[in-house]
Protein backbone atom coordinates (compact mmCIF):
# COMPACT_ATOMS: atom_id res chain seq x y z
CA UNK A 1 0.00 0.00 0.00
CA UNK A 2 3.04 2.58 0.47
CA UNK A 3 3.64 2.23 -3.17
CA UNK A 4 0.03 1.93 -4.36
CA UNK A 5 -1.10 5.11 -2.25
CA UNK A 6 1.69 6.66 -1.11
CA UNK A 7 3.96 6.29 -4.14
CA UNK A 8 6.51 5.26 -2.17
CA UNK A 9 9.73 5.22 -4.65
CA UNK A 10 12.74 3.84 -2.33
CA UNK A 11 10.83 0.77 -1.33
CA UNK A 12 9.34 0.81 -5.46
CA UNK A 13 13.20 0.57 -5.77
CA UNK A 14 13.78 -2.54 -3.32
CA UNK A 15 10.95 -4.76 -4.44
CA UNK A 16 12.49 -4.50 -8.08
CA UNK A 17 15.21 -5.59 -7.06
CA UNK A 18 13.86 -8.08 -5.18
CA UNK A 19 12.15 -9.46 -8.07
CA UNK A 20 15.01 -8.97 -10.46
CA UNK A 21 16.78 -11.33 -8.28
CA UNK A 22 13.62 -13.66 -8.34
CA UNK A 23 13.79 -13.73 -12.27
CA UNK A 24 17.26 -14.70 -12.22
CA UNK A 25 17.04 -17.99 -9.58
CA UNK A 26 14.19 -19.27 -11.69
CA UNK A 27 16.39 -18.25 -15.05
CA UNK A 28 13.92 -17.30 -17.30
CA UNK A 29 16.66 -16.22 -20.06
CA UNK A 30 16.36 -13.07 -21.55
CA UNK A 31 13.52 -11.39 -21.38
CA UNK A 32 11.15 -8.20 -22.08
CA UNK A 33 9.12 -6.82 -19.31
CA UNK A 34 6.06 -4.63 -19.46
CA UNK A 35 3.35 -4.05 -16.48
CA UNK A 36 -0.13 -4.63 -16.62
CA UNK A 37 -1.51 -1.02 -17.80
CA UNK A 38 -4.49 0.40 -15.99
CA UNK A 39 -7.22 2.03 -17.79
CA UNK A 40 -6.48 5.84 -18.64
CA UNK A 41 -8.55 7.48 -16.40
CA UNK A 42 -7.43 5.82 -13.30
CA UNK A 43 -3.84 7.02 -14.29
CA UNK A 44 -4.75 10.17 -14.53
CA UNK A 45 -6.42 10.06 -11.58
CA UNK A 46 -3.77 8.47 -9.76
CA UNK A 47 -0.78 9.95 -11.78
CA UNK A 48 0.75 6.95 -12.32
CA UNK A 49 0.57 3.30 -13.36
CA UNK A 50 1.65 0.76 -10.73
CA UNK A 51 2.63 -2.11 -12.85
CA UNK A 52 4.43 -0.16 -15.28
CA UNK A 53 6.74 1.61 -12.41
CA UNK A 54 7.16 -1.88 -10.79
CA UNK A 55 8.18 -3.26 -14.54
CA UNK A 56 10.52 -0.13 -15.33
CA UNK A 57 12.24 -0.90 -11.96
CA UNK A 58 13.43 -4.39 -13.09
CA UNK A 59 16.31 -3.03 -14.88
CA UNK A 60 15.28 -5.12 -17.70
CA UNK A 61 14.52 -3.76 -21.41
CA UNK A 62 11.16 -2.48 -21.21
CA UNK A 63 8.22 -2.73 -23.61
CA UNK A 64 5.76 0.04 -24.47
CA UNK A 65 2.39 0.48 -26.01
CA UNK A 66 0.88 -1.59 -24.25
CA UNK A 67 -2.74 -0.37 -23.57
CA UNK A 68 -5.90 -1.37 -21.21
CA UNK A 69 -9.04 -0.06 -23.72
CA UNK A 70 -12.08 0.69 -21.76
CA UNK A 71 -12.76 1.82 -18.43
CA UNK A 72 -12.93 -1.45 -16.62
CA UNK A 73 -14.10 -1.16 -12.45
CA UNK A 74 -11.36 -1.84 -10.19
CA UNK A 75 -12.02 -6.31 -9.66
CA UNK A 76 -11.94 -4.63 -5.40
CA UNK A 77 -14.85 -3.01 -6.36
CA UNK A 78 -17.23 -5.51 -7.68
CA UNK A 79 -18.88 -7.76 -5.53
CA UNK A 80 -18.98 -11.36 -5.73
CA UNK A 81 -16.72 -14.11 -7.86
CA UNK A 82 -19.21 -13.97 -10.45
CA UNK A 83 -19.23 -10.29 -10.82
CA UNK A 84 -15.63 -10.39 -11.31
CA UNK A 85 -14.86 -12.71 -13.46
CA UNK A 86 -17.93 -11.14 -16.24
CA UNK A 87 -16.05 -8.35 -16.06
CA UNK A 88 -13.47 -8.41 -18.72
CA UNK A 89 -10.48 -5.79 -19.19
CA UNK A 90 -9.74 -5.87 -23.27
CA UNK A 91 -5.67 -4.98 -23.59
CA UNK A 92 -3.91 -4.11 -26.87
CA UNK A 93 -0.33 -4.22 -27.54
CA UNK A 94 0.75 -2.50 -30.59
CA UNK A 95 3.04 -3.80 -32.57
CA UNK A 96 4.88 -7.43 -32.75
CA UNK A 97 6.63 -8.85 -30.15
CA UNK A 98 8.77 -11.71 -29.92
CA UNK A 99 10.76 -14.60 -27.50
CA UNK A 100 9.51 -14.36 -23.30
CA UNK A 101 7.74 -11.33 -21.86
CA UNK A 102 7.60 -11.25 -18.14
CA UNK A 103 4.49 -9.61 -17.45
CA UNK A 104 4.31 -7.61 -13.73
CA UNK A 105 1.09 -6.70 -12.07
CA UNK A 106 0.98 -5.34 -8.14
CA UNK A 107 -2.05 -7.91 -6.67
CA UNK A 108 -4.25 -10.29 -8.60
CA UNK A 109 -7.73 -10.79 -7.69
CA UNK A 110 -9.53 -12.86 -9.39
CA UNK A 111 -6.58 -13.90 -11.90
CA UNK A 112 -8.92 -12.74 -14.59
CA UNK A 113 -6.66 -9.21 -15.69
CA UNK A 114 -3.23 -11.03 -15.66
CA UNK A 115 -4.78 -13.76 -17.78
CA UNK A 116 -6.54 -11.27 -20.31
CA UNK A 117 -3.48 -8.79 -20.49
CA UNK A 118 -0.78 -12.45 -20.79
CA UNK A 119 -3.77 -13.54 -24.02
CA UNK A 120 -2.94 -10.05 -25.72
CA UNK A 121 0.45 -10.64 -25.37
CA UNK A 122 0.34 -14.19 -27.01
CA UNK A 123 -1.63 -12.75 -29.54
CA UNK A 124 0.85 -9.94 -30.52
CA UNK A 125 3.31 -12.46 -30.48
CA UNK A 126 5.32 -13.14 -27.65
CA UNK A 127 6.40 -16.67 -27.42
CA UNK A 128 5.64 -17.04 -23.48
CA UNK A 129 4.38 -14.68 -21.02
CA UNK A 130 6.03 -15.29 -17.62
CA UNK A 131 3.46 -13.64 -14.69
CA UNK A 132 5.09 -11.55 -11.73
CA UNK A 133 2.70 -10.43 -9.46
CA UNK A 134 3.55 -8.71 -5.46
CA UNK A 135 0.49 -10.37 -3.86
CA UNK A 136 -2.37 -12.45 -4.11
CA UNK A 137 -6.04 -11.67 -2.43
CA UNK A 138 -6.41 -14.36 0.26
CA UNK A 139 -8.85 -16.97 -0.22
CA UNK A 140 -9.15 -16.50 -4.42
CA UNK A 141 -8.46 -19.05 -6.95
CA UNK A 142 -6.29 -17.78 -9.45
CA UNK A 143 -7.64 -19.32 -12.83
């Protein structure tokens, strides 16, 4: 939440590192990294987009043009499984892409935005979408 709310850029900083590090023990080779983009109200709203400053802080090469179309409801904010999942966020990459992309997202609800924004991916052409995520909502199935 200090990074989420508070924009908190040393620890930002130390979790990148952190999961640098993690990439490297599970040697996923070289890779591309891009964060799961929020929709472009709530960046303007909040000023910036979590997953993207988590992804730039990787020190990997870092992908752009990545997009979330819509205006999708924060999954927090819906109520019920069933409400979340029917919700879908619709990404766009522009462009081609090629060999791994690690993508990085701060929490995962449902599991339903990492899987849609990892399916654009694919389809632009990335030959394998490694996930990244900080945390996980207790008690969800990730699907």
């Amino acid at each position: 939440m200090r990074i989420k709310e508070r924009n908190d850029q040393a620890l930002l900083r130390v979790l990148g590192e952190h999961l640098r590090k993690l990439l490297r023990q599970r040697r996923v080779g070289d890779v591309s990294v891009v964060g799961v983009p929020t929709s472009a109200r709530r960046q303007r709203w909040r000023g910036y987009c979590l997953p993207q400053r988590l992804a730039a802080n990787l020190g990997l090469p870092l992908l752009s043009d990545f997009h979330c179309l819509g205006d999708p409801a924060p999954r927090k904010a819906l109520r019920g499984y069933d409400a979340r999942r029917a919700q879908r966020s619709v990404f766009a990459y522009r462009g081609r892409l090629s060999g791994t992309v690690v993508l990085v997202d701060d929490v995962i609800t449902s599991g339903q935005t990492l899987k849609h924004a990892r399916d654009a991916l694919l389809a632009a052409g990335a030959e394998r979408v490694v996930c990244l995520c900080l945390a996980r909502v207790a008690g969800r199935a990730v699907s």
